[in-house]
N, C-alpha and C. Protein backbone atom coordinates (compact mmCIF):
# COMPACT_ATOMS: atom_id res chain seq x y z
N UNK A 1 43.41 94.84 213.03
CA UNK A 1 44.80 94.92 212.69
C UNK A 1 44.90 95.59 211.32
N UNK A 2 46.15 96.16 211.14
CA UNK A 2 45.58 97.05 209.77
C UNK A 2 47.22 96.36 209.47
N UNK A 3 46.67 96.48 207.88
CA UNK A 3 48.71 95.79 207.14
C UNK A 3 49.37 96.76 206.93
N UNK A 4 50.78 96.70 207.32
CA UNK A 4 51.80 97.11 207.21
C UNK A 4 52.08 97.77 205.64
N UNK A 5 51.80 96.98 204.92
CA UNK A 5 51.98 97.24 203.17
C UNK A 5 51.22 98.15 202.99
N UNK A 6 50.07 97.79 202.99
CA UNK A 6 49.10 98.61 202.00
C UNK A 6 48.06 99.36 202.88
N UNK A 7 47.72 98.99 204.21
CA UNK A 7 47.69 100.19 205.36
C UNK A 7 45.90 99.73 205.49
N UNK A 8 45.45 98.87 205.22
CA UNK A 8 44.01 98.14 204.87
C UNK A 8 43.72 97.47 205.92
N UNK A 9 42.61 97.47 206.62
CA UNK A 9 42.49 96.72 208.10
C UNK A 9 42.37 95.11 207.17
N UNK A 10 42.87 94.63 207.95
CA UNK A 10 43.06 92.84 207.81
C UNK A 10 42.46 92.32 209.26
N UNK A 11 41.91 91.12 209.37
CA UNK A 11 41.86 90.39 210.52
C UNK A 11 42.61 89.71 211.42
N UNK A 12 41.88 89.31 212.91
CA UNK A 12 43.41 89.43 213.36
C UNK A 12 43.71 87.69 213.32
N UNK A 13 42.96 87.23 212.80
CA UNK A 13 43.69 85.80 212.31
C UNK A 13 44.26 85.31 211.35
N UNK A 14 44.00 86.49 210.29
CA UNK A 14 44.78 86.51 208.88
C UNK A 14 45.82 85.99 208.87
N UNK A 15 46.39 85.62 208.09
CA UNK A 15 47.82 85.30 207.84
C UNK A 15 48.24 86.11 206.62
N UNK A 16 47.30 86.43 205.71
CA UNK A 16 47.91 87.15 204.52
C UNK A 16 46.81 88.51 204.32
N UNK A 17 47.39 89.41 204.00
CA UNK A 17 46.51 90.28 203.62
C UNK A 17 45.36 90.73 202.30
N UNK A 18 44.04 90.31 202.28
CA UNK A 18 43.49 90.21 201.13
C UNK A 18 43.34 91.16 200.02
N UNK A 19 43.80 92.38 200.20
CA UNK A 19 44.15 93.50 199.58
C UNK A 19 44.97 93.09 198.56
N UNK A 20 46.46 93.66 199.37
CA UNK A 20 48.15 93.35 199.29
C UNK A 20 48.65 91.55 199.11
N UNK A 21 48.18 90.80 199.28
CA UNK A 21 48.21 89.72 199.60
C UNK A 21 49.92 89.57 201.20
N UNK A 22 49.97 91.34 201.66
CA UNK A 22 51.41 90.74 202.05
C UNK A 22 51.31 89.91 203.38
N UNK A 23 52.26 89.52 203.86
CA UNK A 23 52.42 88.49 204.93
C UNK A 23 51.44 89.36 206.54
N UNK A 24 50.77 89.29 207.22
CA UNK A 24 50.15 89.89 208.63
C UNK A 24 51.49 89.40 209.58
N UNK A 25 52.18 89.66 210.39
CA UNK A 25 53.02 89.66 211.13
C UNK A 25 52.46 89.78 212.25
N UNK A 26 51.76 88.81 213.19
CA UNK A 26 51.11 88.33 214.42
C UNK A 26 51.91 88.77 215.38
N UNK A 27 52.89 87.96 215.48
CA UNK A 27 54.02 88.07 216.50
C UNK A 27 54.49 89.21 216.57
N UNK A 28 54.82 89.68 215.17
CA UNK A 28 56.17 90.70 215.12
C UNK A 28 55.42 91.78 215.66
N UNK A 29 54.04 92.30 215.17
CA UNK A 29 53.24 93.30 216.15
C UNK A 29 53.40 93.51 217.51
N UNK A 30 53.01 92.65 218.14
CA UNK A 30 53.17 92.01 219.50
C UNK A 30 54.38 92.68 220.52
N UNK A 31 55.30 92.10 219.48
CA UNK A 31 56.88 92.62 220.11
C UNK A 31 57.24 93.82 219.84
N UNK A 32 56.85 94.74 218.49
CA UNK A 32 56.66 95.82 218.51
C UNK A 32 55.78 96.83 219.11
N UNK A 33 54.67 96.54 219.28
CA UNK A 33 53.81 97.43 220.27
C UNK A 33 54.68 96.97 221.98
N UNK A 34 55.22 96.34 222.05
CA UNK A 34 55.82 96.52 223.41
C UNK A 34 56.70 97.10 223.51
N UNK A 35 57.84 96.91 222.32
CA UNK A 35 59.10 98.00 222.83
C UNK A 35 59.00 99.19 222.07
N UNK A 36 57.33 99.91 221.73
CA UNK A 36 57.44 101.03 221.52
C UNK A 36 56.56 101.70 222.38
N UNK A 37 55.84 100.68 223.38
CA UNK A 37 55.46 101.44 224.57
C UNK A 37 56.20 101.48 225.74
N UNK A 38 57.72 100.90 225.67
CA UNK A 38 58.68 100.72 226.53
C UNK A 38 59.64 102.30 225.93
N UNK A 39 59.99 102.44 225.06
CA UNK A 39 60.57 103.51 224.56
C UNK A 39 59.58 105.13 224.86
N UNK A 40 58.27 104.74 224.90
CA UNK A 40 57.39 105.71 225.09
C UNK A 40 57.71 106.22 226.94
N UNK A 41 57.89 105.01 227.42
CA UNK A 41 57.48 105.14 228.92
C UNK A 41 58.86 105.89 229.34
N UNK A 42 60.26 105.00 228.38
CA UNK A 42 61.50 105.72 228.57
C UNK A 42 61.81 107.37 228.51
N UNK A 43 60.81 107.65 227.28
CA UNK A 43 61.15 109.37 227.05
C UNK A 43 60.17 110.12 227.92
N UNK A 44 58.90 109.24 228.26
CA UNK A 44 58.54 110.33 229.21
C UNK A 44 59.17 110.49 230.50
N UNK A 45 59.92 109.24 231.13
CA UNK A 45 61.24 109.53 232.11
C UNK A 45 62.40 110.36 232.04
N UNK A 46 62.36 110.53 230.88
CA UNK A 46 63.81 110.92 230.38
C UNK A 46 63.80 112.79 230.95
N UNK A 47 64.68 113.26 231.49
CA UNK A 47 64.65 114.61 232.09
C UNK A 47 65.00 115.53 231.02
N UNK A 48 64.38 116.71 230.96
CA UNK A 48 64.21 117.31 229.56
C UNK A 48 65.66 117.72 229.40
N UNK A 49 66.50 117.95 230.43
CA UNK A 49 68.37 118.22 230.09
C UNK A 49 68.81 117.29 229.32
N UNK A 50 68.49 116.15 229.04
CA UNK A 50 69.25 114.63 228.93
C UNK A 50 68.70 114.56 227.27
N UNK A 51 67.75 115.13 226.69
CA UNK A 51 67.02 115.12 225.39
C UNK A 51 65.86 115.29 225.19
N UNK A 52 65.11 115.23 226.64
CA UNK A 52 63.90 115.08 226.39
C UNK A 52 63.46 116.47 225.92
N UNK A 53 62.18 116.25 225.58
CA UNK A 53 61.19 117.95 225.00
C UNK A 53 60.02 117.74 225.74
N UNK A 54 59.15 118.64 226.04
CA UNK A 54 57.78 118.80 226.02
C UNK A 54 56.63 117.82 225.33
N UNK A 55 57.35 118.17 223.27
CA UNK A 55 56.75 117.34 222.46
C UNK A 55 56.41 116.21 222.83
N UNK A 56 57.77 115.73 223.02
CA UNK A 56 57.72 113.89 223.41
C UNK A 56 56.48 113.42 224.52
N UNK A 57 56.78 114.41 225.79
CA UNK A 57 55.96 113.90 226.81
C UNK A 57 54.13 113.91 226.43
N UNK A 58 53.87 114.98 225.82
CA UNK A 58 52.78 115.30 225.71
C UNK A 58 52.29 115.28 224.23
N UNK A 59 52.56 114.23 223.49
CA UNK A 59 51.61 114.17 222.24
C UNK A 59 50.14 114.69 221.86
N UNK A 60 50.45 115.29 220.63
CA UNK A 60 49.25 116.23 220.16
C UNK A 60 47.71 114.90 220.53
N UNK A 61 46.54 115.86 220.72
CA UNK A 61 45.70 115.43 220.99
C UNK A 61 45.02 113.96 219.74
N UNK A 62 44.95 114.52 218.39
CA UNK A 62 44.72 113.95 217.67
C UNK A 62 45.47 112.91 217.35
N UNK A 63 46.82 113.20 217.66
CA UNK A 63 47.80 111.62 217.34
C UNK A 63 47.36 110.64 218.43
N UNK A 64 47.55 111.19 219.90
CA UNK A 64 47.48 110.33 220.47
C UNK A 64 46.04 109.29 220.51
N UNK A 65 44.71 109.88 219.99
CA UNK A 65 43.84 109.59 219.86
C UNK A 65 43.35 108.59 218.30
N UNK A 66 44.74 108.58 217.70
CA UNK A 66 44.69 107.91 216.36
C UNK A 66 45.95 107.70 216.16
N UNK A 67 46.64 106.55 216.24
CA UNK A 67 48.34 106.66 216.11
C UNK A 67 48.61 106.00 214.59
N UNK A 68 49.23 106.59 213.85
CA UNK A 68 49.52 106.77 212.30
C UNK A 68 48.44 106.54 211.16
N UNK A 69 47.59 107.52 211.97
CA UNK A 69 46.46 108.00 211.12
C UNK A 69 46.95 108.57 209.96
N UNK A 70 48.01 109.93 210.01
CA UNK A 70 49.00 110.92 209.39
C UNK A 70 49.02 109.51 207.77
N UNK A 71 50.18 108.47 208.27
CA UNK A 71 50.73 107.16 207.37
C UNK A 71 49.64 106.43 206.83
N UNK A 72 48.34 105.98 207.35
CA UNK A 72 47.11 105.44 206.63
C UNK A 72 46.87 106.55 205.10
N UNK A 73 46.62 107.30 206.01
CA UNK A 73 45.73 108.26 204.89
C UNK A 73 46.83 108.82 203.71
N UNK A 74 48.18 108.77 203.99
CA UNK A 74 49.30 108.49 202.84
C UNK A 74 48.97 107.58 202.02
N UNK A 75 49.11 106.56 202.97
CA UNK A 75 49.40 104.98 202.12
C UNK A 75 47.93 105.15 201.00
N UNK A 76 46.94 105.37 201.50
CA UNK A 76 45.45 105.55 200.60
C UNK A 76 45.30 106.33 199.43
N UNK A 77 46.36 107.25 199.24
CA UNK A 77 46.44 108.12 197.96
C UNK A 77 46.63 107.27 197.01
N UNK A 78 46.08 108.04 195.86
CA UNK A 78 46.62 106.49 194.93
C UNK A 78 48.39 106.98 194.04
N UNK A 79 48.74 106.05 194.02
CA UNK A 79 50.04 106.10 193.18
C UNK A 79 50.16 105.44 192.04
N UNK A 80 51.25 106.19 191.11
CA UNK A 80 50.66 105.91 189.86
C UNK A 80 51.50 104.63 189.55
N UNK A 81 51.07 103.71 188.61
CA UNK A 81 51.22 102.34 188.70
C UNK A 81 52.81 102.44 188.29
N UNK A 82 53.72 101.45 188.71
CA UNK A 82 54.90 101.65 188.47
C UNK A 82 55.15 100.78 187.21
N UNK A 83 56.71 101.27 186.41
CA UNK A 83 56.54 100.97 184.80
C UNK A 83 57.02 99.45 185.55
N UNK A 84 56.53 98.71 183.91
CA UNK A 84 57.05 97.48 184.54
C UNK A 84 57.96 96.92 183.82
N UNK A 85 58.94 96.35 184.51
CA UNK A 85 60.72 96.23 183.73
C UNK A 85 60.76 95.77 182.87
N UNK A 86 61.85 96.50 182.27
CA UNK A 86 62.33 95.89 180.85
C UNK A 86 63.02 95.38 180.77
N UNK A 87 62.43 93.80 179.68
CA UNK A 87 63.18 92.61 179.63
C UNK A 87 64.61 93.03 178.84
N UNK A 88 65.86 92.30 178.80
CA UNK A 88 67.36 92.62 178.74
C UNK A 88 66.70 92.40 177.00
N UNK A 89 67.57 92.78 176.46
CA UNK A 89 67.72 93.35 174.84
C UNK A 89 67.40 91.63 174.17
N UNK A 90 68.20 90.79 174.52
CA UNK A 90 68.26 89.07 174.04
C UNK A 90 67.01 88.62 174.25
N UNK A 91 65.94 88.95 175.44
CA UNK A 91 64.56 88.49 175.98
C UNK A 91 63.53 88.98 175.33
N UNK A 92 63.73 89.88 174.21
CA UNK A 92 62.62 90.56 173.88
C UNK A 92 62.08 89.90 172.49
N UNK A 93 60.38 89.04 172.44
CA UNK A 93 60.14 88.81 171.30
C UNK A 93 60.51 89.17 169.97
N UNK A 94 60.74 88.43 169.19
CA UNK A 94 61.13 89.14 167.68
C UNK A 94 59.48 89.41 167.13
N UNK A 95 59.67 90.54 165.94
CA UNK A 95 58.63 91.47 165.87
C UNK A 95 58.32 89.77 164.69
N UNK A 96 56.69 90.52 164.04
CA UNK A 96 56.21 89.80 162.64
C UNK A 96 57.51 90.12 161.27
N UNK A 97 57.45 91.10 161.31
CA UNK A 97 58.80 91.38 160.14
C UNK A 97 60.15 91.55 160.65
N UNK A 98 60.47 90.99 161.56
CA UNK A 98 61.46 90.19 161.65
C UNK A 98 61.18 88.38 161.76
N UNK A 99 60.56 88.18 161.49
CA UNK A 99 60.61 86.34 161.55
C UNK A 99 60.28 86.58 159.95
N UNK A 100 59.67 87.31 159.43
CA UNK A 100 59.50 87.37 157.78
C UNK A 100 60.82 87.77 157.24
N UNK A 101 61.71 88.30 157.65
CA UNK A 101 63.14 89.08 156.99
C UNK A 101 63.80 87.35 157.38
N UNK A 102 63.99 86.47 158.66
CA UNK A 102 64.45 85.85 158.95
C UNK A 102 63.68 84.61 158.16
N UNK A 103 63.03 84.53 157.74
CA UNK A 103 62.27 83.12 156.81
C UNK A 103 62.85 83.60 155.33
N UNK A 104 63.06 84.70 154.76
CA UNK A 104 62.85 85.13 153.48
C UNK A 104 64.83 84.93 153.26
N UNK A 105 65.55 84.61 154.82
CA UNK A 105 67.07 84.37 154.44
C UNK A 105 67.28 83.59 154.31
N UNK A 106 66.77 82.73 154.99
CA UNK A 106 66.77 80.83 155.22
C UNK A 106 66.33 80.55 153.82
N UNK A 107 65.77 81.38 153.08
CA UNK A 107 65.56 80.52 151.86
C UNK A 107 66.84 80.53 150.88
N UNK A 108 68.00 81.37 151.09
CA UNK A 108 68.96 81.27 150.32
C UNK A 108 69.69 79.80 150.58
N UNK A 109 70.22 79.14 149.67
CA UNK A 109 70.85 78.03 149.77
C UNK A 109 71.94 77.38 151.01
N UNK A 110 73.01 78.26 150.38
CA UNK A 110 73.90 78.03 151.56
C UNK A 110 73.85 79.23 152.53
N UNK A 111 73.53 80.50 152.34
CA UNK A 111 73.53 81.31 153.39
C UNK A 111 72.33 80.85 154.66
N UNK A 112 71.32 80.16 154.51
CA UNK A 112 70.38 79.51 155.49
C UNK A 112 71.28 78.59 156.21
N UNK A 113 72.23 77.95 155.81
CA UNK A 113 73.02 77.47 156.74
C UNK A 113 74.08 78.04 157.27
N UNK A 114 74.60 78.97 157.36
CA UNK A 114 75.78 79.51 158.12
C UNK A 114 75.07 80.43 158.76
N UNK A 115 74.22 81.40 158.46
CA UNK A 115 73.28 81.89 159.53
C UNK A 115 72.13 80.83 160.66
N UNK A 116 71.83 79.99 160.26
CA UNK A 116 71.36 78.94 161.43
C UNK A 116 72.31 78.73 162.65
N UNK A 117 73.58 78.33 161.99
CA UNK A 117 74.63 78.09 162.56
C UNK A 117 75.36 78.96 163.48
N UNK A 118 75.31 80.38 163.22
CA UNK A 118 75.94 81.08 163.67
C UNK A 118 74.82 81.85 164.67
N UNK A 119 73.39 81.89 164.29
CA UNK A 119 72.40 82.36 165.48
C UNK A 119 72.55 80.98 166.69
N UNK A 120 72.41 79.95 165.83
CA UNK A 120 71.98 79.05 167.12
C UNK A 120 73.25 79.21 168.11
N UNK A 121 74.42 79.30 167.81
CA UNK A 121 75.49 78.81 168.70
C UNK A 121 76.38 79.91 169.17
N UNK A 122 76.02 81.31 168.73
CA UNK A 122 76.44 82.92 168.96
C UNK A 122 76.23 82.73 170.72
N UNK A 123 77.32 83.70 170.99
CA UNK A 123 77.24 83.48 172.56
C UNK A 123 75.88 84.60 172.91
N UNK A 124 76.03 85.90 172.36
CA UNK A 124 74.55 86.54 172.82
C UNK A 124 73.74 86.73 170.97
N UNK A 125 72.89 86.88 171.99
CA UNK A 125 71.69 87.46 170.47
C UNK A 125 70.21 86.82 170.97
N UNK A 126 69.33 87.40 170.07
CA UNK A 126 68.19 87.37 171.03
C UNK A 126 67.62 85.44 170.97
N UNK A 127 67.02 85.60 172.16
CA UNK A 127 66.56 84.15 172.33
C UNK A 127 65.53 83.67 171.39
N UNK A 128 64.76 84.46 171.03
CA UNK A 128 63.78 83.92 169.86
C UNK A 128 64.33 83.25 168.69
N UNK A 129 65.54 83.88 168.07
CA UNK A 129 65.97 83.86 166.87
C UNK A 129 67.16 82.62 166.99
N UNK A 130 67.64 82.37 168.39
CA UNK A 130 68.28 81.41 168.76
C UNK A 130 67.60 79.92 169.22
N UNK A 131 66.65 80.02 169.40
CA UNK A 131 65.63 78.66 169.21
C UNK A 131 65.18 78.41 168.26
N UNK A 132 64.90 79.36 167.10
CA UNK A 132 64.29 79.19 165.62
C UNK A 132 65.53 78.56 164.59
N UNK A 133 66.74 79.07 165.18
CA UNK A 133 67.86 78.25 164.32
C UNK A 133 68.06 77.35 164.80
N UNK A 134 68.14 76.96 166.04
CA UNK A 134 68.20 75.78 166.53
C UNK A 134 67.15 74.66 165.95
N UNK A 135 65.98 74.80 166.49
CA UNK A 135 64.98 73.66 165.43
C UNK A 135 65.30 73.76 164.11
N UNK A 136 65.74 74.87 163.33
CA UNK A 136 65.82 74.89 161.95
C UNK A 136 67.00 73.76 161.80
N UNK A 137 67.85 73.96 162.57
CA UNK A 137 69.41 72.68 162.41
C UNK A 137 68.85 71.40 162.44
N UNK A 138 67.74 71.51 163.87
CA UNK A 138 67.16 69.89 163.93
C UNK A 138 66.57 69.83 162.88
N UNK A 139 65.58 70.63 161.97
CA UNK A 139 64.89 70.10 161.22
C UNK A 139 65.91 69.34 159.80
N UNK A 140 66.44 70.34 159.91
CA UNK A 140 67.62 69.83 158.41
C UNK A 140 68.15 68.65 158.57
N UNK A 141 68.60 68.13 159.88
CA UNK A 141 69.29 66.97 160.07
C UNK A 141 68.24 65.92 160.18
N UNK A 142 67.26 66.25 160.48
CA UNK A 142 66.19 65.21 160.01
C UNK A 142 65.64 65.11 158.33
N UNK A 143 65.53 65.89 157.86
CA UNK A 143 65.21 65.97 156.46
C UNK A 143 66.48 65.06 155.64
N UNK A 144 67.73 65.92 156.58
CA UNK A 144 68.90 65.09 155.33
C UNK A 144 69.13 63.28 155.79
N UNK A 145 69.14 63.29 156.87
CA UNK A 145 68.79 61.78 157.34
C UNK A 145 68.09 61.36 156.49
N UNK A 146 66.75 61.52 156.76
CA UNK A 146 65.64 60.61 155.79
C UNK A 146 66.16 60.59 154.27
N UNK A 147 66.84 62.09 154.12
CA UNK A 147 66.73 61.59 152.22
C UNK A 147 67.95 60.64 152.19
N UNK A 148 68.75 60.11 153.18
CA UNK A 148 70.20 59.55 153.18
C UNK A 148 69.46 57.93 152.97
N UNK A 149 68.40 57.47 153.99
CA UNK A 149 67.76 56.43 154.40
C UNK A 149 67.22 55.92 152.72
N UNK A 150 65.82 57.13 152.19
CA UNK A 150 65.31 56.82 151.12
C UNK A 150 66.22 55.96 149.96
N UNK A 151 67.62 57.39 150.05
CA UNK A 151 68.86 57.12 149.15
C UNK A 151 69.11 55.85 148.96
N UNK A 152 69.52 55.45 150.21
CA UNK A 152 70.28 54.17 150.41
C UNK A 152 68.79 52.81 150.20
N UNK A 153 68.16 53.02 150.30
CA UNK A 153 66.64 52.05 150.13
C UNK A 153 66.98 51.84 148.81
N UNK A 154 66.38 52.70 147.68
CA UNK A 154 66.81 52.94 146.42
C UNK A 154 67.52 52.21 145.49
N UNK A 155 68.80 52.56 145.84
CA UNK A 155 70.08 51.88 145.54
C UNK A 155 70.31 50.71 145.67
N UNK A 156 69.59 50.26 146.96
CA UNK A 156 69.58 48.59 147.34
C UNK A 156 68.91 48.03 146.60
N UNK A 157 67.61 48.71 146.08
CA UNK A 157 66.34 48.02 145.44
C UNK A 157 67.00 47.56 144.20
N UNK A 158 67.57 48.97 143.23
CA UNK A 158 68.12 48.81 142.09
C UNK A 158 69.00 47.72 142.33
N UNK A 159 69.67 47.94 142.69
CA UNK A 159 70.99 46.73 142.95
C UNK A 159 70.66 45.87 142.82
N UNK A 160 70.15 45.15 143.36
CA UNK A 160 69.18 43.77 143.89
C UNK A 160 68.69 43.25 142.63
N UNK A 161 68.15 44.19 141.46
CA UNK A 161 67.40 44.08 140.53
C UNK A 161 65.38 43.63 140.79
N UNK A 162 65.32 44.57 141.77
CA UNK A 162 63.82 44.75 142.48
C UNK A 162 63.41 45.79 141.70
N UNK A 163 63.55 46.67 141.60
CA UNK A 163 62.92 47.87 140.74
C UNK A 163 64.08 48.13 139.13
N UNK A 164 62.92 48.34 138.14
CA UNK A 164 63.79 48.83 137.19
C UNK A 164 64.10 49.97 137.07
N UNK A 165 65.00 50.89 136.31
CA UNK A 165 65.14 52.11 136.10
C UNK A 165 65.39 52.72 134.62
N UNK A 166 64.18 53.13 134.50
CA UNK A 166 64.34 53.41 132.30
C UNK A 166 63.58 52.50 131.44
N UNK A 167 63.37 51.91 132.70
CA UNK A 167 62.67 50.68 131.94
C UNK A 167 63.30 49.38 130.80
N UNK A 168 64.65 49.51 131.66
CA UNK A 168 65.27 48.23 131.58
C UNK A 168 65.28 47.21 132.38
N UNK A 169 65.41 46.21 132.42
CA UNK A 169 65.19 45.02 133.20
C UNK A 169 66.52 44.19 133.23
């Protein structure tokens, strides 16, 4: 049995082709070699007024002796590898100097936060730079939490008169 895809004899119990990996079509062969030797048997009935030709009845020696030999030996040329798609403009990794231009902004005070803000939650823009502001938000809200927690520890201690401060008592 030879595959359909990639034109490579396969076995005839295959189920997939080890080449191509594509699907062997058992059945579908089956039903095709019948109604194209039913269509064969039709045109050689067929009276040459009605459509028929010569051609039809009497296939060249070599075809009939090899049927899509012509399509094998196509399919066997090699072709040149096809490009492979390009991801949409938002999908495409950010470069090394861009995560360095993007670390070197975040260090400004308040502009690290309105740009976090405005990558993470922008309806388009690229996905890299939109997950990096995103953890950057989580990270802040964890940082300012804890210093809120420490804060408030602190204050209690002093209060309490548990820790001194200045070194008054």
């Amino acid at each position: 049995m030879i595959c359909e895809k990639c034109g490579e004899p396969i076995a005839q119990d295959a189920l997939y082709c080890e080449n191509c990996g594509a699907r062997a079509a058992l059945q579908a062969d089956a039903a095709q070699n019948a109604a194209q030797a039913r269509s064969a048997s039709a045109r050689k009935s067929m009276p040459l007024d009605e459509g028929g030709s010569p051609e039809q009845e009497n296939p060249a020696p070599e075809d009939a002796a090899r049927p899509g030999r012509k399509r094998r030996r196509a399919k066997r040329e090699k072709m040149p590898p096809a490009d492979p798609p390009i991801p949409p403009e938002d999908m495409i990794p950010l470069t090394t100097g861009q995560c360095v231009g993007i670390l070197l902004a975040l260090c400004v005070p308040v502009l690290n936060l309105v740009l976090m803000l405005k990558w993470a939650y922008a309806a388009q823009g690229n996905e890299s730079r939109r997950s990096l502001a995103r953890a950057g938000l989580i990270l802040a809200g964890v940082c300012i939490g804890a210093s809120i927690v420490v804060l408030a520890a602190v204050t209690f201690a002093v209060s309490m008169g548990l820790v001194s401060v200045g070194g008054v008592v």
